[in-house]
C-alpha atoms as a PDB file:
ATOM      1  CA  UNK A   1       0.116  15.143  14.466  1.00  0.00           C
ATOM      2  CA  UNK A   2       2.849  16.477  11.963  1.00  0.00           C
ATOM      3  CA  UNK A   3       1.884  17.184   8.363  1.00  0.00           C
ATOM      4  CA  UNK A   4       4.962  14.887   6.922  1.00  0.00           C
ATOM      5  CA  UNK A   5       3.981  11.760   7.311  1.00  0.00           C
ATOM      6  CA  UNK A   6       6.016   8.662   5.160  1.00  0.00           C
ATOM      7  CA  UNK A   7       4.194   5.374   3.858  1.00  0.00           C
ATOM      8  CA  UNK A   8       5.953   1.823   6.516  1.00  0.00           C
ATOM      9  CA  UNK A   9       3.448  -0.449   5.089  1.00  0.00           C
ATOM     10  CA  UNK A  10       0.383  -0.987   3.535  1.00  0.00           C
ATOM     11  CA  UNK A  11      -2.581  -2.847   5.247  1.00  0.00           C
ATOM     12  CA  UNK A  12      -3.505  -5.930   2.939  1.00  0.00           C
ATOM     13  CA  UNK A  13      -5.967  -7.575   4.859  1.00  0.00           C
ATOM     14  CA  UNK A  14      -7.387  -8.256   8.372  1.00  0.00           C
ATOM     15  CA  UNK A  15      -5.684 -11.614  10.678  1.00  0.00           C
ATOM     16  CA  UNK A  16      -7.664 -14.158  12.712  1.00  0.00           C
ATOM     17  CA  UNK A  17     -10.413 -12.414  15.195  1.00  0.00           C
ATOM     18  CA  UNK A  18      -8.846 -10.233  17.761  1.00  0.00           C
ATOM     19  CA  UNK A  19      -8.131  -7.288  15.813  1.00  0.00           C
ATOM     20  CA  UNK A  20      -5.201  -8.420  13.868  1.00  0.00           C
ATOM     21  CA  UNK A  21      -4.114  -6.386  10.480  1.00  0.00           C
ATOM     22  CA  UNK A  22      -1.824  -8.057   7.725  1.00  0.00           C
ATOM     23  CA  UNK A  23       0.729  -5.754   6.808  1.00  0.00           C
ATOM     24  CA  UNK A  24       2.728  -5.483   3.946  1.00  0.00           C
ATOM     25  CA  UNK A  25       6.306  -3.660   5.039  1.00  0.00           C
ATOM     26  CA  UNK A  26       7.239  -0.829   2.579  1.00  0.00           C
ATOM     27  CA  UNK A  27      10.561   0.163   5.201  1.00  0.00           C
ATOM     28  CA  UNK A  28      13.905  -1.874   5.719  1.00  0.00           C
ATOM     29  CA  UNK A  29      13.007  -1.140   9.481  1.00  0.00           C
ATOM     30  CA  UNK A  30      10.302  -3.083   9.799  1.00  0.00           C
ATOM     31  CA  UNK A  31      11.196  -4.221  12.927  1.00  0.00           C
ATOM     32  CA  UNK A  32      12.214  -0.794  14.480  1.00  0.00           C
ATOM     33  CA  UNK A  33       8.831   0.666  12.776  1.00  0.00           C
ATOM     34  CA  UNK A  34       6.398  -2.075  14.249  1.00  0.00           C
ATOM     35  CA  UNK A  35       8.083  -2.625  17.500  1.00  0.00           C
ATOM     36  CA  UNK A  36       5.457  -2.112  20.609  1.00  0.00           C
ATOM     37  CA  UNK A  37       4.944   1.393  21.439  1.00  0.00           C
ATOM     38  CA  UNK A  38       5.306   2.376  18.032  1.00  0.00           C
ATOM     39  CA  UNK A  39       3.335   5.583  17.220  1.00  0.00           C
ATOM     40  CA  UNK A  40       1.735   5.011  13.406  1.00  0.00           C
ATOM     41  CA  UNK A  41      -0.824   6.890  11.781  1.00  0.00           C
ATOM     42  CA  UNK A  42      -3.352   4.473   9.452  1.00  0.00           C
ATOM     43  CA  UNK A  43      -4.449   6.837   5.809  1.00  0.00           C
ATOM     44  CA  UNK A  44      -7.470   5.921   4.744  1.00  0.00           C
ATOM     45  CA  UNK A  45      -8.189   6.045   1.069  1.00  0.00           C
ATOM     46  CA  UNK A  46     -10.472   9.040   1.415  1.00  0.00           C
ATOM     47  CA  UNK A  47      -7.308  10.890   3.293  1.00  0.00           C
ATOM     48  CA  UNK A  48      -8.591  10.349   6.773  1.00  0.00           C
ATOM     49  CA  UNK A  49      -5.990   9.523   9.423  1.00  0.00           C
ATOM     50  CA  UNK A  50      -6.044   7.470  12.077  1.00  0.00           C
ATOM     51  CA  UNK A  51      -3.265   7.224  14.515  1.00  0.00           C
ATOM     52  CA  UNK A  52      -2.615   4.213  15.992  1.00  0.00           C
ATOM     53  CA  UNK A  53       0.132   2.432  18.867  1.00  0.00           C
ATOM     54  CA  UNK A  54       1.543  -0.893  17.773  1.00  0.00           C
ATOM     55  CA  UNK A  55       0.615  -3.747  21.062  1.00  0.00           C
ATOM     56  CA  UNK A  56       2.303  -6.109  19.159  1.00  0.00           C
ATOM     57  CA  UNK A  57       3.875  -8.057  16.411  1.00  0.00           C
ATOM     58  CA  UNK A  58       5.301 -10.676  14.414  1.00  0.00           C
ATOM     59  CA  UNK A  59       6.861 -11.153  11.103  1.00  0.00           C
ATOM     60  CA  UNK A  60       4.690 -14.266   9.095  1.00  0.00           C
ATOM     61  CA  UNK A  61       5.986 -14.616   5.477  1.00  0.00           C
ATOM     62  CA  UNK A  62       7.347 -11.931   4.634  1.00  0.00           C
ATOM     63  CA  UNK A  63       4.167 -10.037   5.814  1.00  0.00           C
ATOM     64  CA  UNK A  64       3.997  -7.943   9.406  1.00  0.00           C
ATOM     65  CA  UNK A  65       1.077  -9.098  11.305  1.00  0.00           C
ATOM     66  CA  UNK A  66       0.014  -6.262  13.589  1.00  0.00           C
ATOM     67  CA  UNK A  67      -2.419  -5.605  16.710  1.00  0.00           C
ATOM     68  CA  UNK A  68      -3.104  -2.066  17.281  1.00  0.00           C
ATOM     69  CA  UNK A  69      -4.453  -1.472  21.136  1.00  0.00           C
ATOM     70  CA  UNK A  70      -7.677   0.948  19.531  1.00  0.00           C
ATOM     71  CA  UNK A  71      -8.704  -2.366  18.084  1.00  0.00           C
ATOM     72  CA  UNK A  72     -10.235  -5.655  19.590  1.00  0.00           C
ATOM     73  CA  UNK A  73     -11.869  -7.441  17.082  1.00  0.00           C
ATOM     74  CA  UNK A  74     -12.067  -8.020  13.425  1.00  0.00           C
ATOM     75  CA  UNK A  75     -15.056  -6.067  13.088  1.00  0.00           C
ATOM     76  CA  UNK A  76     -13.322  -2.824  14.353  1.00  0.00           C
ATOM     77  CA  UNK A  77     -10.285  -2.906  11.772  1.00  0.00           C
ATOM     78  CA  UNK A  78     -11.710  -5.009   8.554  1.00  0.00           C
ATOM     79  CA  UNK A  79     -12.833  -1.213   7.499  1.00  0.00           C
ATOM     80  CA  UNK A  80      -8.324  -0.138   6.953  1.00  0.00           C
ATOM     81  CA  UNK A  81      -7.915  -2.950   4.550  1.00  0.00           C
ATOM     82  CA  UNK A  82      -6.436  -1.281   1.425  1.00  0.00           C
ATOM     83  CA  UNK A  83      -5.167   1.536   3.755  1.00  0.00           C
ATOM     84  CA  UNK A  84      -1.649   2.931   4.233  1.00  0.00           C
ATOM     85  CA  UNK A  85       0.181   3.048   7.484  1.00  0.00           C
ATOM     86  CA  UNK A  86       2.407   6.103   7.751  1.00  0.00           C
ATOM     87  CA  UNK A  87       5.289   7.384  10.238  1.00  0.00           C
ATOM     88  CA  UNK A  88       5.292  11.191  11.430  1.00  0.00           C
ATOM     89  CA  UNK A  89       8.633  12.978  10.685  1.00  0.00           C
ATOM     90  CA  UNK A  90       9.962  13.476  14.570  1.00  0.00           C
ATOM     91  CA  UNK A  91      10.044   9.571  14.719  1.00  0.00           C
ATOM     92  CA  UNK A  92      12.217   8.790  11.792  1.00  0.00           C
ATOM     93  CA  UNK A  93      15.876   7.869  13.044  1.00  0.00           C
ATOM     94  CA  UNK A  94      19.625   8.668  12.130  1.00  0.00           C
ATOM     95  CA  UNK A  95      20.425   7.163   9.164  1.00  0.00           C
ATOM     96  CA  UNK A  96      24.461   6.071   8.251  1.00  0.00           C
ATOM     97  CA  UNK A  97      26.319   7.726   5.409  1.00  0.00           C
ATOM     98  CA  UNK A  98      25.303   5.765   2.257  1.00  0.00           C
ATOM     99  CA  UNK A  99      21.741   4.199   3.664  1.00  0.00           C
ATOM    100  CA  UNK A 100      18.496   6.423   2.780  1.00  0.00           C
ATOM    101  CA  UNK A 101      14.799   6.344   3.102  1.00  0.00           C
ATOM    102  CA  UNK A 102      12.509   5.088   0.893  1.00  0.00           C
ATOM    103  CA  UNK A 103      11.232   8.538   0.143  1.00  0.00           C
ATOM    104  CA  UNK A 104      14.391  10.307  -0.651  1.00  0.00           C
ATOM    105  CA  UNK A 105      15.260   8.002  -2.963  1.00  0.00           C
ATOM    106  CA  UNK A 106      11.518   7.295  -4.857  1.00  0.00           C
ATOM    107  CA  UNK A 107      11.844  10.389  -7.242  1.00  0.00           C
ATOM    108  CA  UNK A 108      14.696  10.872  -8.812  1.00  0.00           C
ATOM    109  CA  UNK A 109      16.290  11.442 -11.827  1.00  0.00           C
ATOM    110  CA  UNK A 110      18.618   8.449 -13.060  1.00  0.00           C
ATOM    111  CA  UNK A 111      21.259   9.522 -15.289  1.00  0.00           C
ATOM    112  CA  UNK A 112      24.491   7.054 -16.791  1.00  0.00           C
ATOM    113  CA  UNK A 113      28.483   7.663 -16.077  1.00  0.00           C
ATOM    114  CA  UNK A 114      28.259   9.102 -19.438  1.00  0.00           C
ATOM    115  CA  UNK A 115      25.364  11.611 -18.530  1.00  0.00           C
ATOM    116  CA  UNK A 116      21.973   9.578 -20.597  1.00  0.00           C
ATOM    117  CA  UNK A 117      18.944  10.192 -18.866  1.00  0.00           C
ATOM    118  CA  UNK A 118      17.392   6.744 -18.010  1.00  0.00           C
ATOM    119  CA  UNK A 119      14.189   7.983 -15.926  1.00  0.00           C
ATOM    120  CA  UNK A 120      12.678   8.518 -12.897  1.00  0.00           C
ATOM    121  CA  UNK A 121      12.793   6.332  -9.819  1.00  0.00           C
ATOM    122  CA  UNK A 122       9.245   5.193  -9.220  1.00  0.00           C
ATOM    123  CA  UNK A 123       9.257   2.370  -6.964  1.00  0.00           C
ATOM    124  CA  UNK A 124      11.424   0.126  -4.751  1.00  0.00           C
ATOM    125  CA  UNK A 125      11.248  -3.886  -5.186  1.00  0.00           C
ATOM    126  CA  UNK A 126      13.035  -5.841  -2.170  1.00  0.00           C
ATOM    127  CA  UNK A 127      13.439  -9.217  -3.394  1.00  0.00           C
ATOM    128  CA  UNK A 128      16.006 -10.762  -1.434  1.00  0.00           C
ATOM    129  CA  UNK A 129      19.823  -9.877  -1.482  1.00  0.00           C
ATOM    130  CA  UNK A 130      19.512  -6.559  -2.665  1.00  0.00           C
ATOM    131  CA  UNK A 131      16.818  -3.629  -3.309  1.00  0.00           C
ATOM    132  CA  UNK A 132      15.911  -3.012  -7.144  1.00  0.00           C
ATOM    133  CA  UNK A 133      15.028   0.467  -8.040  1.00  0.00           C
ATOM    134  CA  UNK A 134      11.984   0.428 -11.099  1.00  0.00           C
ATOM    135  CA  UNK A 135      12.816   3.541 -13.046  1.00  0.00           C
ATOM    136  CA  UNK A 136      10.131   4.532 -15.277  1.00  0.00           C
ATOM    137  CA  UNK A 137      11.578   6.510 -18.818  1.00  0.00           C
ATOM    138  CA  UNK A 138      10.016   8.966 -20.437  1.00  0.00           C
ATOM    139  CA  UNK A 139       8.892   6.542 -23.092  1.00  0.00           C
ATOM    140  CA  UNK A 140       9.651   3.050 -23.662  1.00  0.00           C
ATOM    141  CA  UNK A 141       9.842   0.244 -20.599  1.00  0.00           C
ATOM    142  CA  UNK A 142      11.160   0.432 -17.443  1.00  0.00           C
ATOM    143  CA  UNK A 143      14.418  -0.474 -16.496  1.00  0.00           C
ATOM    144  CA  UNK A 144      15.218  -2.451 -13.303  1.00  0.00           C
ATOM    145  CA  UNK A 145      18.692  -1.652 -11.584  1.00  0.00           C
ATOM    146  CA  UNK A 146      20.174  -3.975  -8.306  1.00  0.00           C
ATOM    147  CA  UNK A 147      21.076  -1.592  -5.991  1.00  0.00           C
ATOM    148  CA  UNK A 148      24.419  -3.076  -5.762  1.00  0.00           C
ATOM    149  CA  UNK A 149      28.181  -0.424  -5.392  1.00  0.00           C
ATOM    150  CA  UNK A 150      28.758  -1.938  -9.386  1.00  0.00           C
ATOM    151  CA  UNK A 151      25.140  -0.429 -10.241  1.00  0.00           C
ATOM    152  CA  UNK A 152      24.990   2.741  -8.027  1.00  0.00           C
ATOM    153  CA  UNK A 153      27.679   5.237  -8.358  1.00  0.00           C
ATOM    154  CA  UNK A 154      26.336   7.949  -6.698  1.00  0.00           C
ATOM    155  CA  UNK A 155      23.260   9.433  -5.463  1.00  0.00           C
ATOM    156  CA  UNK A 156      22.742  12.798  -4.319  1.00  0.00           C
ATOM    157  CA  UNK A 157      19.175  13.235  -2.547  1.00  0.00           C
ATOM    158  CA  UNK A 158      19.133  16.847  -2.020  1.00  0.00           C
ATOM    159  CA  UNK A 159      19.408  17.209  -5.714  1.00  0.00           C
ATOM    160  CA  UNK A 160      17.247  14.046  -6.459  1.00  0.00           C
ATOM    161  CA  UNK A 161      20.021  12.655  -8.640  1.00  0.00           C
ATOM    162  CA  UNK A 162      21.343   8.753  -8.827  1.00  0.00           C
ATOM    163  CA  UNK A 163      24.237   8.336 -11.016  1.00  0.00           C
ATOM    164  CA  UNK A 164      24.668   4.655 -12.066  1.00  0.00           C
ATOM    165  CA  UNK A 165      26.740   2.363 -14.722  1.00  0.00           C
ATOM    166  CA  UNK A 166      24.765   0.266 -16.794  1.00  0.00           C
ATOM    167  CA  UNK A 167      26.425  -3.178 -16.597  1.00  0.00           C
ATOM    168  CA  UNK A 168      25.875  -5.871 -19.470  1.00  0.00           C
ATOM    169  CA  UNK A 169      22.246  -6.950 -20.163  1.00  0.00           C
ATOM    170  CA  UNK A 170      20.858  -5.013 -17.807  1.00  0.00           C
ATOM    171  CA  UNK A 171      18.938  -2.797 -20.865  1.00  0.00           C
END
């Protein structure tokens, strides 16, 4: 197993009796990520790691439900709950110019057109038409921007920059 692994999902609870886990999807591939076959490594919180090989799955409201084929029954997964499933670095795919992952883009610095440092990017919110990048100032409230071409003018992830233009009412 690599050292670089990146967060898919997070498991939020278990799903009926076979073995089951409820996942919440934390990729915009969920279906390439939890296709059967998929290789997946389950973090514990104490850091352990647990990989694991998707034997099927479904999207259920907006949730991935999940059965590993190292689990059976309830009993054997209830213990992930809370835990993070992760991807190793050789399985992440090609991505087209202008798309990026979620952890290239969770980091950086948000600056205006006219060079004002808004923040930090600290999360990514996908809910519905269009992700929405939470960028946390140094003080003061966080600031929501659509990822939309008005919004984003530019990002750069090698230097961990987003350029944007701050349309009306978004501060």
């Amino acid at each position: 197993m690599s050292d670089k692994l990146y967060t898919v999902g997070k498991i939020v609870n278990t799903h009926g009796i076979r073995g089951e886990l409820k996942i919440w999807p934390q990729t915009d591939f969920a279906e390439e990520r939890f296709e059967k076959g998929s290789e997946l490594v389950i973090e514990t919180p104490n850091g352990t790691c647990v990989p694991v090989s998707v034997e099927t799955s479904r999207i259920h409201k907006n949730m991935v439900l999940v059965k590993f084929k190292q689990f059976d029954n309830i009993n054997e997964c209830e213990k992930y709950k809370g835990s993070l499933l992760k991807v190793e670095e050789k399985y992440l795919g090609e991505l087209n110019e202008g798309e990026y992952y979620y952890h290239e883009i969770i980091g950086c610095k948000v600056v205006t057109e006219e060079g004002q440092e808004l923040g930090t990017i600290t999360e990514i919110l996908t809910p519905g038409a269009n992700d929405v990048w939470v960028v946390k100032p140094p003080k003061g409230k966080e600031v929501l921007l659509p990822v939309i071409d008005d919004v984003v003018l530019e990002v750069d992830v090698a230097s961990k920059l987003v350029r944007v233009r701050l349309l009306e009412g978004l501060i």
